[in-house]
PDB file of N, CA and C in Angstrom:
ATOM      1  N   UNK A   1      96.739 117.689 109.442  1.00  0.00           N
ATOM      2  CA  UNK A   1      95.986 118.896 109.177  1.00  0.00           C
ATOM      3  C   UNK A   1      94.493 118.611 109.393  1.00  0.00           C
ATOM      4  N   UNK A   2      93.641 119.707 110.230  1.00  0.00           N
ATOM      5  CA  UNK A   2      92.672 119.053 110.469  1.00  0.00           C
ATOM      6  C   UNK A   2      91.217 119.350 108.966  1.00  0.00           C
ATOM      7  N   UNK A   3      90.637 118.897 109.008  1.00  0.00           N
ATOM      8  CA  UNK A   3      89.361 119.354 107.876  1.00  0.00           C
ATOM      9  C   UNK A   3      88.651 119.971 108.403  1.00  0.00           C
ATOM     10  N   UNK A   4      88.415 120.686 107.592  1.00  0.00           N
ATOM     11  CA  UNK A   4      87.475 121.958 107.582  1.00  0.00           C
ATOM     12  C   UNK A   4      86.004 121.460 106.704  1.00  0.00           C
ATOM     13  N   UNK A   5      85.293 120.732 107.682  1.00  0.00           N
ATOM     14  CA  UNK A   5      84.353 120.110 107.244  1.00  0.00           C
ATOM     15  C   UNK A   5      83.271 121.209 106.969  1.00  0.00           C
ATOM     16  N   UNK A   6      83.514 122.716 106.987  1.00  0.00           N
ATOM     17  CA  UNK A   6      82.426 123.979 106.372  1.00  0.00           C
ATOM     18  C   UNK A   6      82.737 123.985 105.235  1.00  0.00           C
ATOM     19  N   UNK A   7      84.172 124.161 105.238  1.00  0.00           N
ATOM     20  CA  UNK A   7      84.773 124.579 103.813  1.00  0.00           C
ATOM     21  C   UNK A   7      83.858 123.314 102.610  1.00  0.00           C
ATOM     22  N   UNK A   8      83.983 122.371 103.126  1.00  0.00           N
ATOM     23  CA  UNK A   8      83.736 121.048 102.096  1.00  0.00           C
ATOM     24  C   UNK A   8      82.044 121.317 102.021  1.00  0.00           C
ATOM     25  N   UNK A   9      81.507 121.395 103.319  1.00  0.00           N
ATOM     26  CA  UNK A   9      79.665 121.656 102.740  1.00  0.00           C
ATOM     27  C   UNK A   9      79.488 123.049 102.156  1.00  0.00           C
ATOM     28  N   UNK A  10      80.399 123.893 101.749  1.00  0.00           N
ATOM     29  CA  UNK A  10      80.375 124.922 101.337  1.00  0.00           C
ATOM     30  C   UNK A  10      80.446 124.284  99.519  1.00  0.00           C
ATOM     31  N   UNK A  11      81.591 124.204  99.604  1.00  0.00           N
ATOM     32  CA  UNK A  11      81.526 123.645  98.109  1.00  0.00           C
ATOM     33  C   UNK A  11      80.991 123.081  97.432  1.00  0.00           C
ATOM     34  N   UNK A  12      80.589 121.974  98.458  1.00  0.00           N
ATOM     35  CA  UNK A  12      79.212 120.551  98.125  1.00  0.00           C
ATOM     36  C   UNK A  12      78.150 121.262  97.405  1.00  0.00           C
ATOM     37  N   UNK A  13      77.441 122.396  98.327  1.00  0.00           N
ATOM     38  CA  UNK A  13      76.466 122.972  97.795  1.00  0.00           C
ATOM     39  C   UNK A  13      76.590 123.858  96.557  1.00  0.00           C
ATOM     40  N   UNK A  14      77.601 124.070  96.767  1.00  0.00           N
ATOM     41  CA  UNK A  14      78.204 124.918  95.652  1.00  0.00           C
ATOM     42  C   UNK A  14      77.833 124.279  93.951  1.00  0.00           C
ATOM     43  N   UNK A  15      78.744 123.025  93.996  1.00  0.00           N
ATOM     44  CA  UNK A  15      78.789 122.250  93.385  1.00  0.00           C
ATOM     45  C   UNK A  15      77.114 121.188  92.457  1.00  0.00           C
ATOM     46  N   UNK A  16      77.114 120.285  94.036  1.00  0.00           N
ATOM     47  CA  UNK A  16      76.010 119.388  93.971  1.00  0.00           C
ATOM     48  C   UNK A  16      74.696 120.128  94.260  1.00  0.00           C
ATOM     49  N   UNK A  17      74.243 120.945  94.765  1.00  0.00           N
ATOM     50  CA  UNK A  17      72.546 121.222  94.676  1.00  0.00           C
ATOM     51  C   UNK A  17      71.915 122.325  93.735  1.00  0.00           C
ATOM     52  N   UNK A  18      72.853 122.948  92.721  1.00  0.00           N
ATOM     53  CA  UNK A  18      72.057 123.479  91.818  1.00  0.00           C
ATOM     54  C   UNK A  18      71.961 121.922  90.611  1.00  0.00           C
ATOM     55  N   UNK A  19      72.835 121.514  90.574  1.00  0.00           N
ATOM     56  CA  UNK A  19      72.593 120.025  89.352  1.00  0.00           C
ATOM     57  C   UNK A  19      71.487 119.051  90.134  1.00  0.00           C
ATOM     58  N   UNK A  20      71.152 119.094  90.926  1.00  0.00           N
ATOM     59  CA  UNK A  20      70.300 117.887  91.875  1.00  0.00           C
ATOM     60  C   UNK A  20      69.013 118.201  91.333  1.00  0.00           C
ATOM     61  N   UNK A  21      67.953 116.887  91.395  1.00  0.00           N
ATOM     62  CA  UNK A  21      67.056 116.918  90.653  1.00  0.00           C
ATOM     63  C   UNK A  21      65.755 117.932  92.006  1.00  0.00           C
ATOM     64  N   UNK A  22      66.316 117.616  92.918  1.00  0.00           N
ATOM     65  CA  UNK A  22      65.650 118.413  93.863  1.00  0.00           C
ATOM     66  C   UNK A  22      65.797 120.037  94.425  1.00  0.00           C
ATOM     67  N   UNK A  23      66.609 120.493  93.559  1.00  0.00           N
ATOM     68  CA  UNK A  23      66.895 121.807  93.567  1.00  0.00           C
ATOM     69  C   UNK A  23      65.743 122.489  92.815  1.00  0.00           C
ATOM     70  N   UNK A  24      65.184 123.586  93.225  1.00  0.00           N
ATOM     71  CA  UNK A  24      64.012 124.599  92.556  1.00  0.00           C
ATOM     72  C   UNK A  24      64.779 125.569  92.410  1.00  0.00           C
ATOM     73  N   UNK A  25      63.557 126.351  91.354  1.00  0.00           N
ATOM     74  CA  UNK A  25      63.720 127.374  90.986  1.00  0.00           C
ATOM     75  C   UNK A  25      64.237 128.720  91.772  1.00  0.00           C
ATOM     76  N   UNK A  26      63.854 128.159  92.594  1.00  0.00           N
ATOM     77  CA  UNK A  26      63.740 129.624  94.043  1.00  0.00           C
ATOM     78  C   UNK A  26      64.905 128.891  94.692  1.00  0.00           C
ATOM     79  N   UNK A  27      65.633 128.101  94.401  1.00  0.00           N
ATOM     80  CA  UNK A  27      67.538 128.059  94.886  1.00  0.00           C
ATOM     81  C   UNK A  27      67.053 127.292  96.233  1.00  0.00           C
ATOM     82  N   UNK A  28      66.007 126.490  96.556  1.00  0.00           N
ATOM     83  CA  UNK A  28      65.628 125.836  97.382  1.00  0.00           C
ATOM     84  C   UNK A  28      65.889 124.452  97.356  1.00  0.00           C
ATOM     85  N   UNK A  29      65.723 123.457  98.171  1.00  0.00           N
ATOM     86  CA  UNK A  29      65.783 122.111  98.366  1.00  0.00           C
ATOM     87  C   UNK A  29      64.143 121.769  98.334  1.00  0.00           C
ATOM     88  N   UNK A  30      64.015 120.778  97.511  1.00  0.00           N
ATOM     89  CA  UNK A  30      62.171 120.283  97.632  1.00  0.00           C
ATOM     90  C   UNK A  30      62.207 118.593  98.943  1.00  0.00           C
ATOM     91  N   UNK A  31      63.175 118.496  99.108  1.00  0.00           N
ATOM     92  CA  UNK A  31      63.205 117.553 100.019  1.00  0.00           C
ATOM     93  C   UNK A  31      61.999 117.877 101.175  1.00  0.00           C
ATOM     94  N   UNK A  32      60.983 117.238 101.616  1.00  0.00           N
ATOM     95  CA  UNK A  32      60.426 117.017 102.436  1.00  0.00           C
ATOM     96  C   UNK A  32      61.031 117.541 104.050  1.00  0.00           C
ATOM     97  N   UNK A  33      60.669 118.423 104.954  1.00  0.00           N
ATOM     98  CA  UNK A  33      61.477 118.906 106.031  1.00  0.00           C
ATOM     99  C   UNK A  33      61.785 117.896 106.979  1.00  0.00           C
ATOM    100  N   UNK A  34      60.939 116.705 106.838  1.00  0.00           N
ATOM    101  CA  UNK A  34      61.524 115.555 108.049  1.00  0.00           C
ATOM    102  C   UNK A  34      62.660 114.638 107.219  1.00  0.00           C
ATOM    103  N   UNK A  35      62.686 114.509 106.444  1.00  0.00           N
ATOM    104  CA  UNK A  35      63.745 114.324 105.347  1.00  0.00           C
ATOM    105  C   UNK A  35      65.020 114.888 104.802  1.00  0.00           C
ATOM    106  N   UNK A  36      65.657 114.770 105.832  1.00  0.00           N
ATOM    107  CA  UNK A  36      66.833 115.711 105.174  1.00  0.00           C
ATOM    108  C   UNK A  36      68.125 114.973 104.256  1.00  0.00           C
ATOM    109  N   UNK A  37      68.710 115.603 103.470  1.00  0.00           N
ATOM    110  CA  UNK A  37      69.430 115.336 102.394  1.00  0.00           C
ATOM    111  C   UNK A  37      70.822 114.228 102.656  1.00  0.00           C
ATOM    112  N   UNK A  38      70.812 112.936 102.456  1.00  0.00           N
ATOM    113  CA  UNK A  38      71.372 112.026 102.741  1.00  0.00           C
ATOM    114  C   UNK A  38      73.393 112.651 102.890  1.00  0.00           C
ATOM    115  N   UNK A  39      73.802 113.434 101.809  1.00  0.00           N
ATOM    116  CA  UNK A  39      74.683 114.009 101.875  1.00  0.00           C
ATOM    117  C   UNK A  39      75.635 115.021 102.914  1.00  0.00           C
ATOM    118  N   UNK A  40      74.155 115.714 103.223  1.00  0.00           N
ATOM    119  CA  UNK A  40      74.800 116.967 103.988  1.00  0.00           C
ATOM    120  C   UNK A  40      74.575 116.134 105.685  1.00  0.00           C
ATOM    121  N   UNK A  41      73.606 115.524 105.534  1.00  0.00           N
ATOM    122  CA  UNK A  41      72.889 114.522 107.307  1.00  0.00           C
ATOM    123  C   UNK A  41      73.910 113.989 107.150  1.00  0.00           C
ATOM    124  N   UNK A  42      74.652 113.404 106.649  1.00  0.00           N
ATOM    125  CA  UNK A  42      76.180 112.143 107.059  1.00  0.00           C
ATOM    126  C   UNK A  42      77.242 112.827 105.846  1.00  0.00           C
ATOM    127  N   UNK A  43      77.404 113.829 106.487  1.00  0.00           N
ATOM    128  CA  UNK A  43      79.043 114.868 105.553  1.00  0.00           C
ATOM    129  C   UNK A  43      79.892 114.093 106.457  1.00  0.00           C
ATOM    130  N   UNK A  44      80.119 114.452 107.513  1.00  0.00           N
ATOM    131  CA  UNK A  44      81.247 113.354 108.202  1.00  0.00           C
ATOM    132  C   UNK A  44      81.760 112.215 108.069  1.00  0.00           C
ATOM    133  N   UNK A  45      80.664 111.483 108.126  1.00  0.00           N
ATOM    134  CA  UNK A  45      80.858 109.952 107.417  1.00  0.00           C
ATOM    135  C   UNK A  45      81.552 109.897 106.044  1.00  0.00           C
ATOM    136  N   UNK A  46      80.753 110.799 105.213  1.00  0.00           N
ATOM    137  CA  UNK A  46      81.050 110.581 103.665  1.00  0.00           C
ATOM    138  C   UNK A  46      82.443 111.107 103.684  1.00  0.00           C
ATOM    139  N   UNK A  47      82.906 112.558 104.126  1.00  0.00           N
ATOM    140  CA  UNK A  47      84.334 112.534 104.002  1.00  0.00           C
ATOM    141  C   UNK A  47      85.080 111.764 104.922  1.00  0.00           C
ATOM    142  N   UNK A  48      85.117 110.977 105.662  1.00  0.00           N
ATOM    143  CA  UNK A  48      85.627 109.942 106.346  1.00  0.00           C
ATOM    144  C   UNK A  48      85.688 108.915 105.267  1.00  0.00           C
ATOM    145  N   UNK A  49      85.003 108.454 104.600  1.00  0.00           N
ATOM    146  CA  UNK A  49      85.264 107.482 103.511  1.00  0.00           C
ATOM    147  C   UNK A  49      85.875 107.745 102.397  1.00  0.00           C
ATOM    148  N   UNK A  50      85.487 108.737 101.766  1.00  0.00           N
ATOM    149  CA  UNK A  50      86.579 109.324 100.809  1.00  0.00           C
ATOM    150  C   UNK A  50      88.204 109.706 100.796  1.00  0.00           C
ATOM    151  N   UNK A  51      88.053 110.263 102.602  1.00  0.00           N
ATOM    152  CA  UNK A  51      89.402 110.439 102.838  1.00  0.00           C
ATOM    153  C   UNK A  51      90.395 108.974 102.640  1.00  0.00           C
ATOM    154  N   UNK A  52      89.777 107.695 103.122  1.00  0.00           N
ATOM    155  CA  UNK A  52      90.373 106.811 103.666  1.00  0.00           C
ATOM    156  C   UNK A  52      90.385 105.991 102.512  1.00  0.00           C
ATOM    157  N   UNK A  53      89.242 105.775 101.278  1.00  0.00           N
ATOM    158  CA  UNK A  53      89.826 105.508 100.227  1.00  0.00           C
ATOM    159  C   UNK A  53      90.360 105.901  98.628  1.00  0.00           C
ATOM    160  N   UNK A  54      91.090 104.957  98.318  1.00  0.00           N
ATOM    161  CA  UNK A  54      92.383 105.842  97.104  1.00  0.00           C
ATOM    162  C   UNK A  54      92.484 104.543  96.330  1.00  0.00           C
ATOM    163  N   UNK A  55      91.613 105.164  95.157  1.00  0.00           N
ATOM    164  CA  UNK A  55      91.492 104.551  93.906  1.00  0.00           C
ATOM    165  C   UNK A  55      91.520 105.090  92.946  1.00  0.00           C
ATOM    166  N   UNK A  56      91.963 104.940  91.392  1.00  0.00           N
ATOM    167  CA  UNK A  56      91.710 105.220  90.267  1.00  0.00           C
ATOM    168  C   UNK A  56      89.978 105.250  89.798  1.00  0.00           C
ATOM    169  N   UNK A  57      89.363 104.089  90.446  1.00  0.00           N
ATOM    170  CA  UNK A  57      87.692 103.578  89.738  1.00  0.00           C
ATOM    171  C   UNK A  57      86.773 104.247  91.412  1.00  0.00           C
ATOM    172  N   UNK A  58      85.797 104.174  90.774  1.00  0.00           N
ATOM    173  CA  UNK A  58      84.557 104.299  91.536  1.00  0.00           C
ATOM    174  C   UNK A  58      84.282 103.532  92.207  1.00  0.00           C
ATOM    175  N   UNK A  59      84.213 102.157  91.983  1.00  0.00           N
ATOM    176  CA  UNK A  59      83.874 101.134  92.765  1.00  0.00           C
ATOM    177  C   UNK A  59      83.937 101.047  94.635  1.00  0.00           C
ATOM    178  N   UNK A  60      85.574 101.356  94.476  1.00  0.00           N
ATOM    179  CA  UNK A  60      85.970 101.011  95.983  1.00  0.00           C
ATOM    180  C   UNK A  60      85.400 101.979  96.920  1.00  0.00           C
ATOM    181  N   UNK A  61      84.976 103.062  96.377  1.00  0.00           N
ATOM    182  CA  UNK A  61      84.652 104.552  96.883  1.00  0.00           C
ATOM    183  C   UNK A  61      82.965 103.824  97.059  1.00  0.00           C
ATOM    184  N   UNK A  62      82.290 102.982  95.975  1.00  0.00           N
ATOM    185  CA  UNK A  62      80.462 103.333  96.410  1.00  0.00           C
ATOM    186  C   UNK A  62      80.591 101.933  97.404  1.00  0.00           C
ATOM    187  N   UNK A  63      81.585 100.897  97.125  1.00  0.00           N
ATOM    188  CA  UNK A  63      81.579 100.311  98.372  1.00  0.00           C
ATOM    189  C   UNK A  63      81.934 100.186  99.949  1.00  0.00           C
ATOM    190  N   UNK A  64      82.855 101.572 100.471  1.00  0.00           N
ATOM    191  CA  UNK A  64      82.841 102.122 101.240  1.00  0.00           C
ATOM    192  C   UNK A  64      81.901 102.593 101.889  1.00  0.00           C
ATOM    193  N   UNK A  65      81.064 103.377 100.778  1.00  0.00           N
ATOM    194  CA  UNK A  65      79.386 104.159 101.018  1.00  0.00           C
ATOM    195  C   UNK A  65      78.757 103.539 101.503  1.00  0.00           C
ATOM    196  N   UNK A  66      78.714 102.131 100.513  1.00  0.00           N
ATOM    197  CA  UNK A  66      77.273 101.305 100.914  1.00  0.00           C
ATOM    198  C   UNK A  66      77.453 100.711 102.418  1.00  0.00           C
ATOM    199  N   UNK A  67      78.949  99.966 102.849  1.00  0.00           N
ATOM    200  CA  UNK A  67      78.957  99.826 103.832  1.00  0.00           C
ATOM    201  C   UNK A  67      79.209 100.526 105.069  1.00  0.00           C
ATOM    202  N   UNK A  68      79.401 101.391 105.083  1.00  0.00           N
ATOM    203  CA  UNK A  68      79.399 102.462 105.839  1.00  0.00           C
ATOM    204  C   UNK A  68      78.600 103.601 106.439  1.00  0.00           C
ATOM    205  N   UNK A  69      78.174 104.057 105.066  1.00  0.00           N
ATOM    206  CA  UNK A  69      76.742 105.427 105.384  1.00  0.00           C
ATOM    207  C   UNK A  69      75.340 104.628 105.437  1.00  0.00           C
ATOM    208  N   UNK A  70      75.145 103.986 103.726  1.00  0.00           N
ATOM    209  CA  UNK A  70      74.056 103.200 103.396  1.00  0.00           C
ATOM    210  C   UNK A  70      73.360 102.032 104.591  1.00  0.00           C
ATOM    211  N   UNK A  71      74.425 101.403 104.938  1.00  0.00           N
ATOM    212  CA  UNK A  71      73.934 100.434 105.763  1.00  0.00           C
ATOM    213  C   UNK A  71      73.145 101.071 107.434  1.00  0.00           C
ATOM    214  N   UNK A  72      73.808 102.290 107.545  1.00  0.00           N
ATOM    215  CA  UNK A  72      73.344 102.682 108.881  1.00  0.00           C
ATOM    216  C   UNK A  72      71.851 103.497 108.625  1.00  0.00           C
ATOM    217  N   UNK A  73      71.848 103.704 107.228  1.00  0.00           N
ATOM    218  CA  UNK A  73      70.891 104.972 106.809  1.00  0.00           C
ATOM    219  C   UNK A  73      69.075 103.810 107.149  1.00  0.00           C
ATOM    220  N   UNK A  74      68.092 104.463 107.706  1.00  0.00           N
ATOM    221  CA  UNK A  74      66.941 104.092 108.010  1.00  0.00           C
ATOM    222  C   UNK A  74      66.422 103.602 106.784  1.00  0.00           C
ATOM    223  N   UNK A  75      66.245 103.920 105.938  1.00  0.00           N
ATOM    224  CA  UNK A  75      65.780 103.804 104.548  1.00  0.00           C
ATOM    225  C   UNK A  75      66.653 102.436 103.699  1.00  0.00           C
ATOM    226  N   UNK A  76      67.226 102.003 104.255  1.00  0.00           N
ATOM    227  CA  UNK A  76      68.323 100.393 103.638  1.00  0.00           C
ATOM    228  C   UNK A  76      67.403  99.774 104.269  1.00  0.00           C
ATOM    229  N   UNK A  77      67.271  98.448 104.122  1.00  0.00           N
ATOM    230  CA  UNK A  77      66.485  96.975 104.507  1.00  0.00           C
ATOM    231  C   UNK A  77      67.694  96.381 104.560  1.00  0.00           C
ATOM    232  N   UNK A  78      66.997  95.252 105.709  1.00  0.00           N
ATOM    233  CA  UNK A  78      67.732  94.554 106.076  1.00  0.00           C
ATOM    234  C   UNK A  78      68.889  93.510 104.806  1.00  0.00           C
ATOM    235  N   UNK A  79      68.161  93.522 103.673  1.00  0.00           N
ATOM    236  CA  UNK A  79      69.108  92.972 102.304  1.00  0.00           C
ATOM    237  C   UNK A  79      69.936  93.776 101.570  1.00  0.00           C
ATOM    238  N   UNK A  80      70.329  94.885 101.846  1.00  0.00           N
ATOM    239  CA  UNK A  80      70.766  96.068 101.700  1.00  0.00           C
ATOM    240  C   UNK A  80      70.232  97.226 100.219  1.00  0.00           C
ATOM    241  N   UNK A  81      68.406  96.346 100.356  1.00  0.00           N
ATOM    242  CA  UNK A  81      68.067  97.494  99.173  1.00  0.00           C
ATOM    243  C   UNK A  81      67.290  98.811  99.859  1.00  0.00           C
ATOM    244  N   UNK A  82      67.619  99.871  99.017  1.00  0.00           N
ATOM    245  CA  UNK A  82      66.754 101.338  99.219  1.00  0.00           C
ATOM    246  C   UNK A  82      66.092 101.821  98.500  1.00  0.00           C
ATOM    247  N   UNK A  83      64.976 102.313  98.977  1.00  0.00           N
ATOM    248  CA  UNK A  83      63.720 102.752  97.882  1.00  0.00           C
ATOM    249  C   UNK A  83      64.230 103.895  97.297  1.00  0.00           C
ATOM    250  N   UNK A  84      64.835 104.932  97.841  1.00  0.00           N
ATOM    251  CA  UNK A  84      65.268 106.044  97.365  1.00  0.00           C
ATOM    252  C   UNK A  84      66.407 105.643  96.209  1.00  0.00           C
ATOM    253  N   UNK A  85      67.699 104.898  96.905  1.00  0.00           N
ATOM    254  CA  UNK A  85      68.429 104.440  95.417  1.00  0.00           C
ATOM    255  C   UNK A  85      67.916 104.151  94.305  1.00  0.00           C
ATOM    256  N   UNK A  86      67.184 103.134  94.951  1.00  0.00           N
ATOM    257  CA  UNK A  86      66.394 102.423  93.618  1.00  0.00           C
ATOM    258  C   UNK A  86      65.729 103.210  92.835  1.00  0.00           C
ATOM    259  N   UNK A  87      64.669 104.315  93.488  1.00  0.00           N
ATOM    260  CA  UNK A  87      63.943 105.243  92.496  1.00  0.00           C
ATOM    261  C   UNK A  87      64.947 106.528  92.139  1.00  0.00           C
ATOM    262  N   UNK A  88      66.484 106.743  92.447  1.00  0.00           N
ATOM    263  CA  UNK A  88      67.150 107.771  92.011  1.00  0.00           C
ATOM    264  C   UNK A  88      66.377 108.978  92.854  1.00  0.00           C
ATOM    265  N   UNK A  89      66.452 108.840  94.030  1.00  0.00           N
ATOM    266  CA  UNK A  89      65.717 110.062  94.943  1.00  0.00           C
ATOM    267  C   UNK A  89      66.530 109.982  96.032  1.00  0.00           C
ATOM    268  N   UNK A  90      68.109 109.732  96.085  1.00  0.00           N
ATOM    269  CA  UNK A  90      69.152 109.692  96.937  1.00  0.00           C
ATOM    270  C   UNK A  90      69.987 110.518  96.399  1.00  0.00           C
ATOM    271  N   UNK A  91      70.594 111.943  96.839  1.00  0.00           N
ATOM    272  CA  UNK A  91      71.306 112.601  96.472  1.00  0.00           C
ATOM    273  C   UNK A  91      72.575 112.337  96.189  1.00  0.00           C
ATOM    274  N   UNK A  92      73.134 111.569  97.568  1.00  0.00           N
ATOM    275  CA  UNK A  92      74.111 111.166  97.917  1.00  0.00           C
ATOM    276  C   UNK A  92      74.755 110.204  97.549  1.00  0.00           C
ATOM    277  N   UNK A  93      74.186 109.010  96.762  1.00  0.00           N
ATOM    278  CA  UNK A  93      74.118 107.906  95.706  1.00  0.00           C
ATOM    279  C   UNK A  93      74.076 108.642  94.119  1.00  0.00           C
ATOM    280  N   UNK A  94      73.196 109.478  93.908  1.00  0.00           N
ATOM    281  CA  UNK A  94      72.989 109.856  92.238  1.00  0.00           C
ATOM    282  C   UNK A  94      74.403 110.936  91.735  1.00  0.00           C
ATOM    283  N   UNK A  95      75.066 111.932  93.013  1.00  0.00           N
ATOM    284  CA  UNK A  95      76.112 112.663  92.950  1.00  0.00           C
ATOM    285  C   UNK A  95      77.094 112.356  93.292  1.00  0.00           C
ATOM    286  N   UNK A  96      77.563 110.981  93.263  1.00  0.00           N
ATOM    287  CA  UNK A  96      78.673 110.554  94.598  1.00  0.00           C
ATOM    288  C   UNK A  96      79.744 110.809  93.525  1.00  0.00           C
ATOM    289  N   UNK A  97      80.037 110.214  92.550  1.00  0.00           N
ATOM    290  CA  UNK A  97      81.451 110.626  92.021  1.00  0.00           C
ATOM    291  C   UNK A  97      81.356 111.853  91.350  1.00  0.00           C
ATOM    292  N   UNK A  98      80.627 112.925  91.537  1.00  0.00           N
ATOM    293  CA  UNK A  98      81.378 114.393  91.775  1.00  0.00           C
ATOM    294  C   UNK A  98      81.490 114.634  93.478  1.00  0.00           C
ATOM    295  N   UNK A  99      81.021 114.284  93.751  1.00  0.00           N
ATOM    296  CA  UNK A  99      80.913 114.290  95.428  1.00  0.00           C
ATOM    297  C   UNK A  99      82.431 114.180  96.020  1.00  0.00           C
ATOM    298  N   UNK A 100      82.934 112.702  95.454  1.00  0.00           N
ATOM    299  CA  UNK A 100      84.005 112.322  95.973  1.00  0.00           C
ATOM    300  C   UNK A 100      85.490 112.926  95.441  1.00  0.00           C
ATOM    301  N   UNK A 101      84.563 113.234  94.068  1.00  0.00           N
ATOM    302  CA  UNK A 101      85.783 114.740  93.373  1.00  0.00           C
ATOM    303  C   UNK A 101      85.681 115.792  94.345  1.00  0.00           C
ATOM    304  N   UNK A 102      85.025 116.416  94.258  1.00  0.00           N
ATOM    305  CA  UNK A 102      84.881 117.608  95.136  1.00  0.00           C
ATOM    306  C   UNK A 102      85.892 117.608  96.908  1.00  0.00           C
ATOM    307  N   UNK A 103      85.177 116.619  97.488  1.00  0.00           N
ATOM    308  CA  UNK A 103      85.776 116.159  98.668  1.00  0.00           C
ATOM    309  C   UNK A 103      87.064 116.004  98.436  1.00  0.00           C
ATOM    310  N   UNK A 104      87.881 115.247  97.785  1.00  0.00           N
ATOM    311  CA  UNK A 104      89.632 115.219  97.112  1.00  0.00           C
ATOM    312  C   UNK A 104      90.183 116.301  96.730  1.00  0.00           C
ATOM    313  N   UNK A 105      89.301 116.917  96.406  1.00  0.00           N
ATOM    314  CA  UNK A 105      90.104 118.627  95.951  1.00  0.00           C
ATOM    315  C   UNK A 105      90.164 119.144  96.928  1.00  0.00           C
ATOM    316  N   UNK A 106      88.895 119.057  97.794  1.00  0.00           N
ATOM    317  CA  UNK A 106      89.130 119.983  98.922  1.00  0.00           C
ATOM    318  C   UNK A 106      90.279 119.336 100.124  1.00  0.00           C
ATOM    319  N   UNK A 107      89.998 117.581 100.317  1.00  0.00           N
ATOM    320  CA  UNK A 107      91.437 117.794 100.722  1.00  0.00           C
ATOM    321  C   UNK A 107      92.464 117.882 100.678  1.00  0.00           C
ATOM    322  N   UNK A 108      92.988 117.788  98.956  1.00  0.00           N
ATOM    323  CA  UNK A 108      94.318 118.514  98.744  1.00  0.00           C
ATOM    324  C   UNK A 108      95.073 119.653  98.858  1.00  0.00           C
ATOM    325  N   UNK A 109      93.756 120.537  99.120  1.00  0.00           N
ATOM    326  CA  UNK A 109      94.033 121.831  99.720  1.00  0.00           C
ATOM    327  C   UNK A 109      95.302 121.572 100.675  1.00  0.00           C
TER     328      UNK A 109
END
């Protein structure tokens, strides 16, 4: 069955950007415009990893991330630290296990 990768950024937003610390008042994103939102810029990737792993814990799911999205993302160093993780200004890191809920529901659909 194929994914309906709208359906899933439909929900995402649904879900993850009114709780995000970067959501305003005016139902906007404050992200910077050359900056776009680590989540929705690599949705593919991220449900590609979620799809492929199946765990009870979190773990196996943010180590998928890290090696997978994180490592390709501009903002990782070469030791695999990020300024944005580190300061909690990564969407896609601070929401990931509702993220990866969300994504599982939608593909149980």
């Amino acid at each position: 069955m194929p994914i309906d990768l709208l359906q899933i950024d439909k929900r995402l937003r649904e879900r993850i950007c009114p709780s995000c610390v970067r959501f305003t008042g005016a139902g906007t994103c404050s992200l910077p415009k050359n900056r776009p939102c680590s989540l929705f810029e690599n949705l593919a990737e991220v449900v590609d990893v979620v799809r492929h792993t199946h765990s009870r814990r979190i773990d196996p799911y943010v180590d998928a991330l890290r090696s997978r999205v994180c490592a390709a993302c501009h903002f990782e160093d070469e030791h695999g630290s990020c300024p944005c993780r580190n300061n909690v200004d990564c969407g896609l890191d601070t929401y990931f296990p509702l993220i990866v809920e969300v994504i599982e529901d939608e593909l149980a659909r």
